[in-house]
C-alpha atoms as a PDB file:
ATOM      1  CA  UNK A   1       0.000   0.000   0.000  1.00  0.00           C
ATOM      2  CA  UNK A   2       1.509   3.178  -1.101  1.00  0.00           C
ATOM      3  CA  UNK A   3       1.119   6.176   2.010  1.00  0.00           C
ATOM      4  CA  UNK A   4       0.276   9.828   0.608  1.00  0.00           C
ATOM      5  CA  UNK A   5       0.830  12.961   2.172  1.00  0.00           C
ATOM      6  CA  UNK A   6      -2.297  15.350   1.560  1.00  0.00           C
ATOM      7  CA  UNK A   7      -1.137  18.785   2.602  1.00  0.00           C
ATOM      8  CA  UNK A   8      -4.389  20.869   2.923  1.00  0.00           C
ATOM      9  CA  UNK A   9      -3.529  24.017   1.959  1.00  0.00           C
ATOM     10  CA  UNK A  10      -6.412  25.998   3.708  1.00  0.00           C
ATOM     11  CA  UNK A  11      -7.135  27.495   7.595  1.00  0.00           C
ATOM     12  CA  UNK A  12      -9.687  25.754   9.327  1.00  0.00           C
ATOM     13  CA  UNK A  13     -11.795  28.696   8.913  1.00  0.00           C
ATOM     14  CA  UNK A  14     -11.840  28.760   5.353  1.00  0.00           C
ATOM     15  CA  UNK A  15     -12.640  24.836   5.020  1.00  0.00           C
ATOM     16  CA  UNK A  16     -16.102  25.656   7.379  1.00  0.00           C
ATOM     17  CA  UNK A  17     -17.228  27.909   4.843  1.00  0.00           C
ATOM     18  CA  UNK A  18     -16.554  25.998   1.909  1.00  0.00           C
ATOM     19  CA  UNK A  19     -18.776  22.752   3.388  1.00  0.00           C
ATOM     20  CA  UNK A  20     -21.256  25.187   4.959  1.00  0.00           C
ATOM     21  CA  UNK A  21     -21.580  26.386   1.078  1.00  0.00           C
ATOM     22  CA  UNK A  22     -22.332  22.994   0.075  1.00  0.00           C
ATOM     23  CA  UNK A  23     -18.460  21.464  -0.919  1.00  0.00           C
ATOM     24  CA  UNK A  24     -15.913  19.234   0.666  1.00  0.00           C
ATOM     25  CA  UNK A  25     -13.085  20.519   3.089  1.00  0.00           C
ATOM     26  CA  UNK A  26     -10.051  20.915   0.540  1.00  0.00           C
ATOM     27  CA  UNK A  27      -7.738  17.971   1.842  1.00  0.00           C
ATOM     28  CA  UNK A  28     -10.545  15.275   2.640  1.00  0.00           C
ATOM     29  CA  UNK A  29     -11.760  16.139  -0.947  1.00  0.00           C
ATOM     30  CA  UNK A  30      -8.206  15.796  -2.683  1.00  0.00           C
ATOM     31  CA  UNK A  31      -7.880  12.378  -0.853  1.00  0.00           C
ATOM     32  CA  UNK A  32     -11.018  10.887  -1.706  1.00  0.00           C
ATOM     33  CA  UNK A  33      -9.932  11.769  -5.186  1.00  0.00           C
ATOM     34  CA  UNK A  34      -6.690   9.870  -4.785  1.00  0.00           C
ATOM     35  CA  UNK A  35      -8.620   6.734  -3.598  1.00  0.00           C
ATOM     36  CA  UNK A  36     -11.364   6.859  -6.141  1.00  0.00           C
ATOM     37  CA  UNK A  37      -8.545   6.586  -8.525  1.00  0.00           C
ATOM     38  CA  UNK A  38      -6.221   4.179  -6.610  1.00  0.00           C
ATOM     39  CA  UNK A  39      -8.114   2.136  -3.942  1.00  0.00           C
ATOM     40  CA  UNK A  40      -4.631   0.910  -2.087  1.00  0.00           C
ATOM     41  CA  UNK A  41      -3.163   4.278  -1.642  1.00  0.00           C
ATOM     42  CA  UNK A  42      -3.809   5.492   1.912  1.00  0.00           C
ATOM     43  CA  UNK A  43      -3.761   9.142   3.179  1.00  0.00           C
ATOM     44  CA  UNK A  44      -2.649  10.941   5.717  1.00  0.00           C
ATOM     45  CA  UNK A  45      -3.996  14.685   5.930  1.00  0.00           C
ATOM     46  CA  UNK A  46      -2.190  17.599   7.386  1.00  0.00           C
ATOM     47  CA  UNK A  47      -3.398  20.671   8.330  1.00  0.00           C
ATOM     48  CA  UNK A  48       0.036  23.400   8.060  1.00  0.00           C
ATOM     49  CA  UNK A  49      -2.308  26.452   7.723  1.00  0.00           C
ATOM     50  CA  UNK A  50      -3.357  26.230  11.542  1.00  0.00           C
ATOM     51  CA  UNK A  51      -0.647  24.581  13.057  1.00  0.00           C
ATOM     52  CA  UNK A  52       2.616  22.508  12.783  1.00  0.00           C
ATOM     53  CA  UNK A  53       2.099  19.705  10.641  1.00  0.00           C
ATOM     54  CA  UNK A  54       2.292  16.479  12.929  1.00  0.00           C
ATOM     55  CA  UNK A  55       2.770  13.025  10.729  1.00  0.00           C
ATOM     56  CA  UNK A  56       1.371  10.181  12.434  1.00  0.00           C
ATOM     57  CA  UNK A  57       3.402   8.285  15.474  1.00  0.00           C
ATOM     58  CA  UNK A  58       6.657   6.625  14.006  1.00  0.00           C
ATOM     59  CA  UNK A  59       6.272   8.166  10.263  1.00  0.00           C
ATOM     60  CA  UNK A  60       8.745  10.094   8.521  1.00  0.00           C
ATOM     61  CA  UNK A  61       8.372  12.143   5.507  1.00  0.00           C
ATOM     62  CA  UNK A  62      10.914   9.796   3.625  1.00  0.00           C
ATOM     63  CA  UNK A  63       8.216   7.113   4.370  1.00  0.00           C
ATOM     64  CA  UNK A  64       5.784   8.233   2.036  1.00  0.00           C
ATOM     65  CA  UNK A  65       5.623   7.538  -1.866  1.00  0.00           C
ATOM     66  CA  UNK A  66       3.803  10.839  -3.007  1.00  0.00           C
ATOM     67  CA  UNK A  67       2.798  14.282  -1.617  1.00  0.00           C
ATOM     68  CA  UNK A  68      -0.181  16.237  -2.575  1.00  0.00           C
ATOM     69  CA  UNK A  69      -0.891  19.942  -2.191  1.00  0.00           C
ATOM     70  CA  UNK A  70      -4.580  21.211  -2.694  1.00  0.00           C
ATOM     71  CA  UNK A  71      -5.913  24.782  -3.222  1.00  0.00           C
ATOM     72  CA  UNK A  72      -6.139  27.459  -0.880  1.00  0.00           C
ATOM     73  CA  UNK A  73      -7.775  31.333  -0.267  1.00  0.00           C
ATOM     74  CA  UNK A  74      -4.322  32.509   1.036  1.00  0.00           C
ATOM     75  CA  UNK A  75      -1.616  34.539  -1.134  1.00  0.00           C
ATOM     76  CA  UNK A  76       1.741  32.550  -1.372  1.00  0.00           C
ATOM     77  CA  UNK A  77       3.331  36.266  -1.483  1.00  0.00           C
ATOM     78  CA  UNK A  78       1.893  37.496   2.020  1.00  0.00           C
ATOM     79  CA  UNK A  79       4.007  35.504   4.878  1.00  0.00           C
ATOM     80  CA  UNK A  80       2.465  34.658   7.362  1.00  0.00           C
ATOM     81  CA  UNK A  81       2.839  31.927   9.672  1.00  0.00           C
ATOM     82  CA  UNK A  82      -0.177  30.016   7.812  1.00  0.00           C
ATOM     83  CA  UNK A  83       2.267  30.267   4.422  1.00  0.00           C
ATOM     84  CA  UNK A  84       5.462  30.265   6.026  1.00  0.00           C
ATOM     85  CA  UNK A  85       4.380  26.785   7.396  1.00  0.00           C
ATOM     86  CA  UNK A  86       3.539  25.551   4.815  1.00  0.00           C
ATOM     87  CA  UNK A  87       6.918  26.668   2.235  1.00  0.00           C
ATOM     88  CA  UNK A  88       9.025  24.748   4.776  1.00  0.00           C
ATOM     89  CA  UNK A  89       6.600  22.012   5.050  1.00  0.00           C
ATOM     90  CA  UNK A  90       6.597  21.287   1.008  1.00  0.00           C
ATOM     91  CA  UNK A  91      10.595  22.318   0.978  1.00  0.00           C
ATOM     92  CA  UNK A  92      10.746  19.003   3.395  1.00  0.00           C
ATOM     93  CA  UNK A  93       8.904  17.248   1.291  1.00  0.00           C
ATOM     94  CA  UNK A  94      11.682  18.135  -1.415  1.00  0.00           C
ATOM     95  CA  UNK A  95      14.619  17.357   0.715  1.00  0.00           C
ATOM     96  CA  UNK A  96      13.096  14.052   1.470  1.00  0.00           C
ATOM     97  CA  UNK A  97      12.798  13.149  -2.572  1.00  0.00           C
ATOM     98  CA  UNK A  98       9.300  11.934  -2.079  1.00  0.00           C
ATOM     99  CA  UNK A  99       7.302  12.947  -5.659  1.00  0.00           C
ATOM    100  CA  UNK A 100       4.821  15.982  -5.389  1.00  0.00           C
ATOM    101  CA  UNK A 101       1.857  17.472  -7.034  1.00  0.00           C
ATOM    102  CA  UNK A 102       0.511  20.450  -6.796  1.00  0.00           C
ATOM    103  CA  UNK A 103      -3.281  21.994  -7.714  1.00  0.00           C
ATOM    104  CA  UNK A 104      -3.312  25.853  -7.972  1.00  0.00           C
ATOM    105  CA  UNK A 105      -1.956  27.181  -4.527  1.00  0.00           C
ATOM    106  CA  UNK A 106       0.068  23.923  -4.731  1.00  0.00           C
ATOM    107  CA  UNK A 107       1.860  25.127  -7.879  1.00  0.00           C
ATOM    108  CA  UNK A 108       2.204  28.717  -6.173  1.00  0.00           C
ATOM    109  CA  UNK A 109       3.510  27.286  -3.557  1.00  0.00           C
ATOM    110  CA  UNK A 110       5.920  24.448  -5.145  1.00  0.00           C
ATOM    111  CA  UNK A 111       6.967  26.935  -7.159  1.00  0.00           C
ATOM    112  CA  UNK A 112       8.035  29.436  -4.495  1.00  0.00           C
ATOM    113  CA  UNK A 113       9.816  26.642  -2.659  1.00  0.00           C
ATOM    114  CA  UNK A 114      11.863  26.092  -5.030  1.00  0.00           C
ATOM    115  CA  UNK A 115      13.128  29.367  -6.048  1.00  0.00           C
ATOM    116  CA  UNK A 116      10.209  31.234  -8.104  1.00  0.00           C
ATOM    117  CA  UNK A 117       8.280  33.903  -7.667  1.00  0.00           C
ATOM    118  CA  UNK A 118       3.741  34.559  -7.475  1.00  0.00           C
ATOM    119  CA  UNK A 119       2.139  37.480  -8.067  1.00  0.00           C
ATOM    120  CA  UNK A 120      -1.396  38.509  -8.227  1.00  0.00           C
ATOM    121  CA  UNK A 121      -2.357  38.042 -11.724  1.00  0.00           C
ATOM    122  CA  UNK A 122      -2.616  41.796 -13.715  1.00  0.00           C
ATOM    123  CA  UNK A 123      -4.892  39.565 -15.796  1.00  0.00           C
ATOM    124  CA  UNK A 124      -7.350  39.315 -13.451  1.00  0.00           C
ATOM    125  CA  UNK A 125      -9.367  36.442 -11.718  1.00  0.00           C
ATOM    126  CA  UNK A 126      -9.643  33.091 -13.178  1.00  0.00           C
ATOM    127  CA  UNK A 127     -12.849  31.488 -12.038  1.00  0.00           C
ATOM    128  CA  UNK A 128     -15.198  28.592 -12.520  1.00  0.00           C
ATOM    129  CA  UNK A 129     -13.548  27.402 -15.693  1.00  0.00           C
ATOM    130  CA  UNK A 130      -9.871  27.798 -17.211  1.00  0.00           C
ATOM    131  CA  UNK A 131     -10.170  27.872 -20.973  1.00  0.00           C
ATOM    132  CA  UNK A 132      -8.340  26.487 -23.642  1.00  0.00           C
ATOM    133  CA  UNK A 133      -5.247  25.645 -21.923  1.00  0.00           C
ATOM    134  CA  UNK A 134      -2.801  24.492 -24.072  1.00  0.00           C
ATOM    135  CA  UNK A 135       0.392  21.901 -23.675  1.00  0.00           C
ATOM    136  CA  UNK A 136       3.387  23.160 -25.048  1.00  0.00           C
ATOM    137  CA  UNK A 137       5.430  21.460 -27.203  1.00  0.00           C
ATOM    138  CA  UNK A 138       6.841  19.552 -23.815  1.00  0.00           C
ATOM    139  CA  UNK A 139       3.815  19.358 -22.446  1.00  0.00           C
ATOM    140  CA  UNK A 140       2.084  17.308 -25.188  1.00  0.00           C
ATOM    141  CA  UNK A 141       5.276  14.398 -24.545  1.00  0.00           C
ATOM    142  CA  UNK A 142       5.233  14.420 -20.744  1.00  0.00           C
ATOM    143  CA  UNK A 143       3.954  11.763 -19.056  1.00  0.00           C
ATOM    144  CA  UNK A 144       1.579  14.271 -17.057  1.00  0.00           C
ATOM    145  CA  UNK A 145      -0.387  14.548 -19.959  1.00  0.00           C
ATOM    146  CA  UNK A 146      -0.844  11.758 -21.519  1.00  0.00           C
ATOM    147  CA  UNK A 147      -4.751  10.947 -22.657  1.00  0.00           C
ATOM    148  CA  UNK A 148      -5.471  14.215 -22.469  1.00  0.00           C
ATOM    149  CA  UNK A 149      -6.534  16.328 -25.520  1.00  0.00           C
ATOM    150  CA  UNK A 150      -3.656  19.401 -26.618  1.00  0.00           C
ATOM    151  CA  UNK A 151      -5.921  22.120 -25.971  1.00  0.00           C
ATOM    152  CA  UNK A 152      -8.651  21.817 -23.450  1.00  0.00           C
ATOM    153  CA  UNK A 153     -10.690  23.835 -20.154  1.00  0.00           C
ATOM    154  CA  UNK A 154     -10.542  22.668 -16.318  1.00  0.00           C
ATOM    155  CA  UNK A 155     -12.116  23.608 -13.618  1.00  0.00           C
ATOM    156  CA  UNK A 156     -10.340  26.719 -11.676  1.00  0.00           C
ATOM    157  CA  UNK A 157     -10.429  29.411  -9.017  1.00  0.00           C
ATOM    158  CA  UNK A 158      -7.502  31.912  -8.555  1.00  0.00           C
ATOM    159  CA  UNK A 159      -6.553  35.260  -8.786  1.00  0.00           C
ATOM    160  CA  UNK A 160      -2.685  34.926  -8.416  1.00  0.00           C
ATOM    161  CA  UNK A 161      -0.315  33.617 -11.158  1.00  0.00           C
ATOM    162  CA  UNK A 162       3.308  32.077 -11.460  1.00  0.00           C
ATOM    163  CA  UNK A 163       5.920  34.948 -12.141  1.00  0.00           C
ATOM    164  CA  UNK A 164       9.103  32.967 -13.035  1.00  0.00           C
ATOM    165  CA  UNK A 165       9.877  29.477 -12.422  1.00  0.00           C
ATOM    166  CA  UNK A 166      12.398  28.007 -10.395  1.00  0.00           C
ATOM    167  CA  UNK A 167      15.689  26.839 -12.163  1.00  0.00           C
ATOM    168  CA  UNK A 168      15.720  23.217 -13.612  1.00  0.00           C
ATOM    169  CA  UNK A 169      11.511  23.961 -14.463  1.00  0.00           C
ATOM    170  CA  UNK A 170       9.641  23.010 -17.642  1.00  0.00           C
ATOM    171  CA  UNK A 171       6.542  24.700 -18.640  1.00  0.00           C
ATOM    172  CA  UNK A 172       3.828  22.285 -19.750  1.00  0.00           C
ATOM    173  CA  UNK A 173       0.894  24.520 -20.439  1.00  0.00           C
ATOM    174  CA  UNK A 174      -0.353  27.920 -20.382  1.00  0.00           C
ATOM    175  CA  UNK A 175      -3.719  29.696 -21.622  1.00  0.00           C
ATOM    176  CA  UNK A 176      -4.270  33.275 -22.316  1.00  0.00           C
ATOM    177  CA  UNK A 177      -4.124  33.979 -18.338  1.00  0.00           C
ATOM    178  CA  UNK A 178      -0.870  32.436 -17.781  1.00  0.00           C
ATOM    179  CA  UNK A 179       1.274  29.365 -16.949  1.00  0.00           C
ATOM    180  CA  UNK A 180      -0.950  26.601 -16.628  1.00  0.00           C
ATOM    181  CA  UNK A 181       1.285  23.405 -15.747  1.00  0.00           C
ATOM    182  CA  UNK A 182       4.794  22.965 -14.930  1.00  0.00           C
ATOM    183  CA  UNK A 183       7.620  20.064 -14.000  1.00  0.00           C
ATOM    184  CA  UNK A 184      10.602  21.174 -11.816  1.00  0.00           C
ATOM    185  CA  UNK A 185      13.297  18.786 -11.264  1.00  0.00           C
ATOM    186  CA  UNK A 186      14.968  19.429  -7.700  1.00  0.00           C
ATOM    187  CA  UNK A 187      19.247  19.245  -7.292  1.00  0.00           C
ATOM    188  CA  UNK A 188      18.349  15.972  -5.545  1.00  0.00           C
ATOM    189  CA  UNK A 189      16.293  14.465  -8.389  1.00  0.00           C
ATOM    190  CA  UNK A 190      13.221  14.893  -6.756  1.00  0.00           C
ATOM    191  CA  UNK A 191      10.253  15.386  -9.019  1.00  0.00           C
ATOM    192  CA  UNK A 192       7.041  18.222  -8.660  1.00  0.00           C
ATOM    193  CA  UNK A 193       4.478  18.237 -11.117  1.00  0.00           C
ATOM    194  CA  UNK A 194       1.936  21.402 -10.944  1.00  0.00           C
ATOM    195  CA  UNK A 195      -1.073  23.028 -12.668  1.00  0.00           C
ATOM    196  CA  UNK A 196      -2.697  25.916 -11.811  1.00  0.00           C
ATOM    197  CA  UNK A 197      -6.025  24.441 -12.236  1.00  0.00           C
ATOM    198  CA  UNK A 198      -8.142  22.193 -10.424  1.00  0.00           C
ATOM    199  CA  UNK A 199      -8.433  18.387 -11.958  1.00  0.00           C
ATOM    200  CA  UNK A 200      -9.647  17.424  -8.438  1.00  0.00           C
ATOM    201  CA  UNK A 201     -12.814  19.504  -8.796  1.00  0.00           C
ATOM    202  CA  UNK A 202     -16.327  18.577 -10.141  1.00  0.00           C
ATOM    203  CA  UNK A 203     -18.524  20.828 -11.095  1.00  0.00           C
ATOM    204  CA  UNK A 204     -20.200  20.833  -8.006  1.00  0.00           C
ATOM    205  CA  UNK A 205     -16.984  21.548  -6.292  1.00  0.00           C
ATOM    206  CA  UNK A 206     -16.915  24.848  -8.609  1.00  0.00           C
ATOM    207  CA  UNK A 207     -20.709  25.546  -7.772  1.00  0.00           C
ATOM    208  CA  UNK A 208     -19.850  25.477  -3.814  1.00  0.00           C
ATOM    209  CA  UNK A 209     -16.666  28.118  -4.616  1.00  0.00           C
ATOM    210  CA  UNK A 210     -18.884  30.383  -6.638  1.00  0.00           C
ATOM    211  CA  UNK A 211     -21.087  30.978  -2.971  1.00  0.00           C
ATOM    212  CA  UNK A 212     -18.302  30.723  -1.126  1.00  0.00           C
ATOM    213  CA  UNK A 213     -17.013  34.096  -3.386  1.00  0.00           C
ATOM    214  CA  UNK A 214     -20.119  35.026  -3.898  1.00  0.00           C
ATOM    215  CA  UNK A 215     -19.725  38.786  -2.967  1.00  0.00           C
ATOM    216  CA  UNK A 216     -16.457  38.893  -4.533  1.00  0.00           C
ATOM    217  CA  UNK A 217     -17.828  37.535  -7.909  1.00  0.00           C
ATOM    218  CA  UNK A 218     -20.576  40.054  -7.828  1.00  0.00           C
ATOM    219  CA  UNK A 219     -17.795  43.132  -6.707  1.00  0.00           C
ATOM    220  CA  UNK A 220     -15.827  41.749  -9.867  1.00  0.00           C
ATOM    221  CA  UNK A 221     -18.886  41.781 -12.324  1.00  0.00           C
ATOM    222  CA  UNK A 222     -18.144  38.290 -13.150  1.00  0.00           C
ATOM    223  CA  UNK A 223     -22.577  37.876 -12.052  1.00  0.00           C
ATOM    224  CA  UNK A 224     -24.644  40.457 -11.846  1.00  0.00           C
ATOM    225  CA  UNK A 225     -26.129  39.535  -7.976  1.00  0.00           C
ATOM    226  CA  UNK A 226     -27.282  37.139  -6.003  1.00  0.00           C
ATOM    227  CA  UNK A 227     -30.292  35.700  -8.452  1.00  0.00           C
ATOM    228  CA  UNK A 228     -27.761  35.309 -11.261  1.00  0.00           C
ATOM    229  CA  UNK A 229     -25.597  33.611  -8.689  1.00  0.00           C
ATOM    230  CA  UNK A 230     -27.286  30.978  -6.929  1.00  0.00           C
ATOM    231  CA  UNK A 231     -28.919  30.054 -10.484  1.00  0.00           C
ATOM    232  CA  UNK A 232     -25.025  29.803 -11.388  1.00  0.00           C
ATOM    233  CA  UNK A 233     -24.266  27.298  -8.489  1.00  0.00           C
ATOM    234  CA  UNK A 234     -27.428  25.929  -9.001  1.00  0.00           C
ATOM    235  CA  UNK A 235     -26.890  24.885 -12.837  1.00  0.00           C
ATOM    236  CA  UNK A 236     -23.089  23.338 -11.725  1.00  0.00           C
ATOM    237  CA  UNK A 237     -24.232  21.350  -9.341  1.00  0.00           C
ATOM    238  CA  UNK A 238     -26.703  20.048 -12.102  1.00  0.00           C
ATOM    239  CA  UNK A 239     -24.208  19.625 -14.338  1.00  0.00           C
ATOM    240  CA  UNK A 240     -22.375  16.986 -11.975  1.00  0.00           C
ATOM    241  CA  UNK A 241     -25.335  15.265 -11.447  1.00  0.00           C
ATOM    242  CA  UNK A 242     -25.764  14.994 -15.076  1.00  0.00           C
ATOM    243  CA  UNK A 243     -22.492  15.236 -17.504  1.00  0.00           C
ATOM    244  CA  UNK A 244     -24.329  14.484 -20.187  1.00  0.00           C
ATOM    245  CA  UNK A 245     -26.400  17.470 -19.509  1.00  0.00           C
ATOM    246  CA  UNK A 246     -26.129  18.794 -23.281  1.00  0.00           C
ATOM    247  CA  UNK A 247     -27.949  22.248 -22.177  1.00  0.00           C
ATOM    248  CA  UNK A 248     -25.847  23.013 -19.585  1.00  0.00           C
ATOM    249  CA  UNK A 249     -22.572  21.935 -21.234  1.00  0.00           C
ATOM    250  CA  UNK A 250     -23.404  24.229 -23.936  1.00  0.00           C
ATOM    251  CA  UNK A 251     -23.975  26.891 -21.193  1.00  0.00           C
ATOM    252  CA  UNK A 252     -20.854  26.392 -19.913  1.00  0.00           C
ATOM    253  CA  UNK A 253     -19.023  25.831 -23.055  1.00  0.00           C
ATOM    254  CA  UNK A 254     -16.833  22.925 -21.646  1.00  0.00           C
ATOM    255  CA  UNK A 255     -16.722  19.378 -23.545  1.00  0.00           C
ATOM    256  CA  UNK A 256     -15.765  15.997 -22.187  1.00  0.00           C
ATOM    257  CA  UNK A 257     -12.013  17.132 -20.184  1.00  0.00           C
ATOM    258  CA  UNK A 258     -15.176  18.567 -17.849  1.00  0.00           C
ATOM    259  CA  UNK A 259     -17.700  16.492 -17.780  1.00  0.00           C
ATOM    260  CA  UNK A 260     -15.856  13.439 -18.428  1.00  0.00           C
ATOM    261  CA  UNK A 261     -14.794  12.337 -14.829  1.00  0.00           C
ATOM    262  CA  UNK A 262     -11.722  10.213 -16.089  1.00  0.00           C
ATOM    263  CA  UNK A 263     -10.286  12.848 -18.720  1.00  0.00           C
ATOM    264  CA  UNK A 264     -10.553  15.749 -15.856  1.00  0.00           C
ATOM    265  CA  UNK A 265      -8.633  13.116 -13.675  1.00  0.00           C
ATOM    266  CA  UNK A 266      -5.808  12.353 -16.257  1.00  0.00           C
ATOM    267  CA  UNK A 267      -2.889  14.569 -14.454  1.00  0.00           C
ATOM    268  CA  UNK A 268      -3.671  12.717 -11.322  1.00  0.00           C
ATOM    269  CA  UNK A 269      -4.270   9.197 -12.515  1.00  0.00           C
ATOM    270  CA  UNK A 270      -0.907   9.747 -14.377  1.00  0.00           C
ATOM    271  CA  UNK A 271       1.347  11.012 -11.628  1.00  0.00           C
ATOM    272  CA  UNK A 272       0.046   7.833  -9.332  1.00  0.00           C
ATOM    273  CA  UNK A 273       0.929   5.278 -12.089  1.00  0.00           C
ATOM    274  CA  UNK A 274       4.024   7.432 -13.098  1.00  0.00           C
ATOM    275  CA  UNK A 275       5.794   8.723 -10.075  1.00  0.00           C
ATOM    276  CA  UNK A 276       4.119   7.229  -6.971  1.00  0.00           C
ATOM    277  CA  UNK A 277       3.152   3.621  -7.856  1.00  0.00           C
ATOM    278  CA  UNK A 278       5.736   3.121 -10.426  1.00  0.00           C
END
C-alpha cells in the first residue's frame, strides 16, 4: 500500500465555509480523489495552515511515496505563519525526494519553494472554468499529460499567477491567463508536477466556490447579484449530477475534459501510475 501525504492548503476557517456552502473541506476532498482513482493508496492529511504539521506516530516524511498539495484562499506572497508553514513544510517534502503534485496554490507554492516567484495576476481572476489551456510542445510528450486532448478547459479558481519558475523547471501549459502546468526537477532528483487548475474539482466543487465568493464575484462583475448567482451554483451542481447534460454543457461551453470524470482526472491518474506507484 503506497502512504500519501495530503497537505491541505487551507485554515480551518476557510474549510467551514466551503462545506457550509455545500463542498468538501479541501484535503478530505483531494484524498477521496486519490482513492477513487487508486483504492490501495492510503492518506494521511495535514493541516500546516493552523498549526505545525504532525505526521502520524513513528512516520517520517521519507516514508511516504507521493505528496499532494490542494488549493487554498491565502496569497503565497503574504508571509504569514499560515504560508510560512507551509513553504518549509513542502521544501521538506523536497529534501526528502518523495514525488509531489501540486493543484493551484500547490503550484504557487511548489513553485516558491523552489526558487520562483507569485504574483497577483494583472490579468485578473480566473474562475469557474480555465479555458483552452494548451500543452506546449513539452507538455504534449510528458507523461503528465498523456490521454489528455492538446488544448482543453478545467475547472479553476484563482486570482494569483506564477511569475518565473524556479531553475531546472519546464513549462507544460499555459492559456491566455498564464502558466498553466509545470515540472521542476529538484538538485536531488526529486520530481514536482503542478497546474494551476483544479483536476480534483467537479462541477459541483466549482458551484460550492462560486457561494463561497459570492460577494467577490458580484464586486468583480463576473454575475450580476445574487439571483444570477445561486442560479449559477445551481446549474453546476446540475451539471455533476448529469455530464451528459447537453444544455448546460453548452452553457458552460466545456466538452468531455469537464464532464468526463476520467479525462478531468488524467494529471492525477498519471502522476500515481508514473511517479508514486511506479
Amino acid at each position: 500500500m503506497a502512504r500519501i501525504l495530503v497537505i491541505d492548503g487551507n485554515e480551518a476557517a476557510t474549510r467551514a465555509r466551503h462545506v457550509a456552502c455545500g463542498g468538501t473541506a479541501s484535503g478530505d476532498g483531494y484524498a477521496a480523489t486519490l482513492r477513487r482513482l487508486k483504492p490501495e493508496v492510503e492518506c494521511d492529511i495535514v493541516h500546516p495552515a493552523d498549526e505545525e504539521p504532525k505526521l502520524p506516530e513513528g512516520v517520517a516524511l521519507k516514508d511516504y511515496a507521493g505528496a499532494v498539495i490542494t488549493g487554498s484562499a491565502l496569497n503565497v506572497y503574504d508571509r504569514l505563519p499560515a504560508v510560512q508553514r507551509q513553504l518549509e513544510l513542502v521544501k521538506a517534502v523536497f529534501d526528502a525526494e518523495v514525488p509531489s503534485f501540486g493543484s493551484c496554490w500547490g503550484l504557487q507554492v511548489g513553485v516558491t519553494a523552489a526558487g520562483g516567484s507569485v504574483v497577483r495576476n494583472p490579468r485578473g481572476r480566473e474562475f469557474g472554468f480555465g479555458r483552452r489551456i494548451m500543452l506546449t510542445a513539452a507538455g504534449r510528450d510528458h507523461p503528465m499529460f498523456q490521454g489528455k486532448p492538446e488544448v482543453f478547459d478545467a475547472p479553476t479558481v484563482h486570482v494569483d499567477t506564477v511569475a518565473s519558475l524556479p531553475p531546472n523547471a519546464t513549462p507544460l501549459a499555459h492559456n491566455d491567463m498564464g502558466l498553466q502546468a509545470a515540472e521542476i526537477r529538484l538538485a536531488n532528483g526529486t520530481i514536482f508536477w503542478g497546474v494551476q487548475y483544479h483536476p480534483e474539482y467537479s462541477t459541483a466543487e466549482i458551484g460550492a466556490m462560486a457561494r463561497r465568493y459570492g460577494e467577490t464575484l458580484i464586486r468583480d462583475g463576473l454575475v450580476k447579484d445574487k439571483a444570477e448567482l445561486d442560479q449559477l451554483a445551481s446549474d453546476l451542481v446540475e451539471l455533476n449530477d448529469d455530464p451528459e447534460n447537453m444544455r448546460l454543457a453548452w452553457r458552460f461551453g466545456v466538452g468531455s475534459a469537464v464532464t468526463d470524470a476520467d479525462l478531468r482526472l488524467a494529471e492525477l491518474r498519471n502522476w500515481l501510475e508514473k511517479q508514486v506507484l511506479a
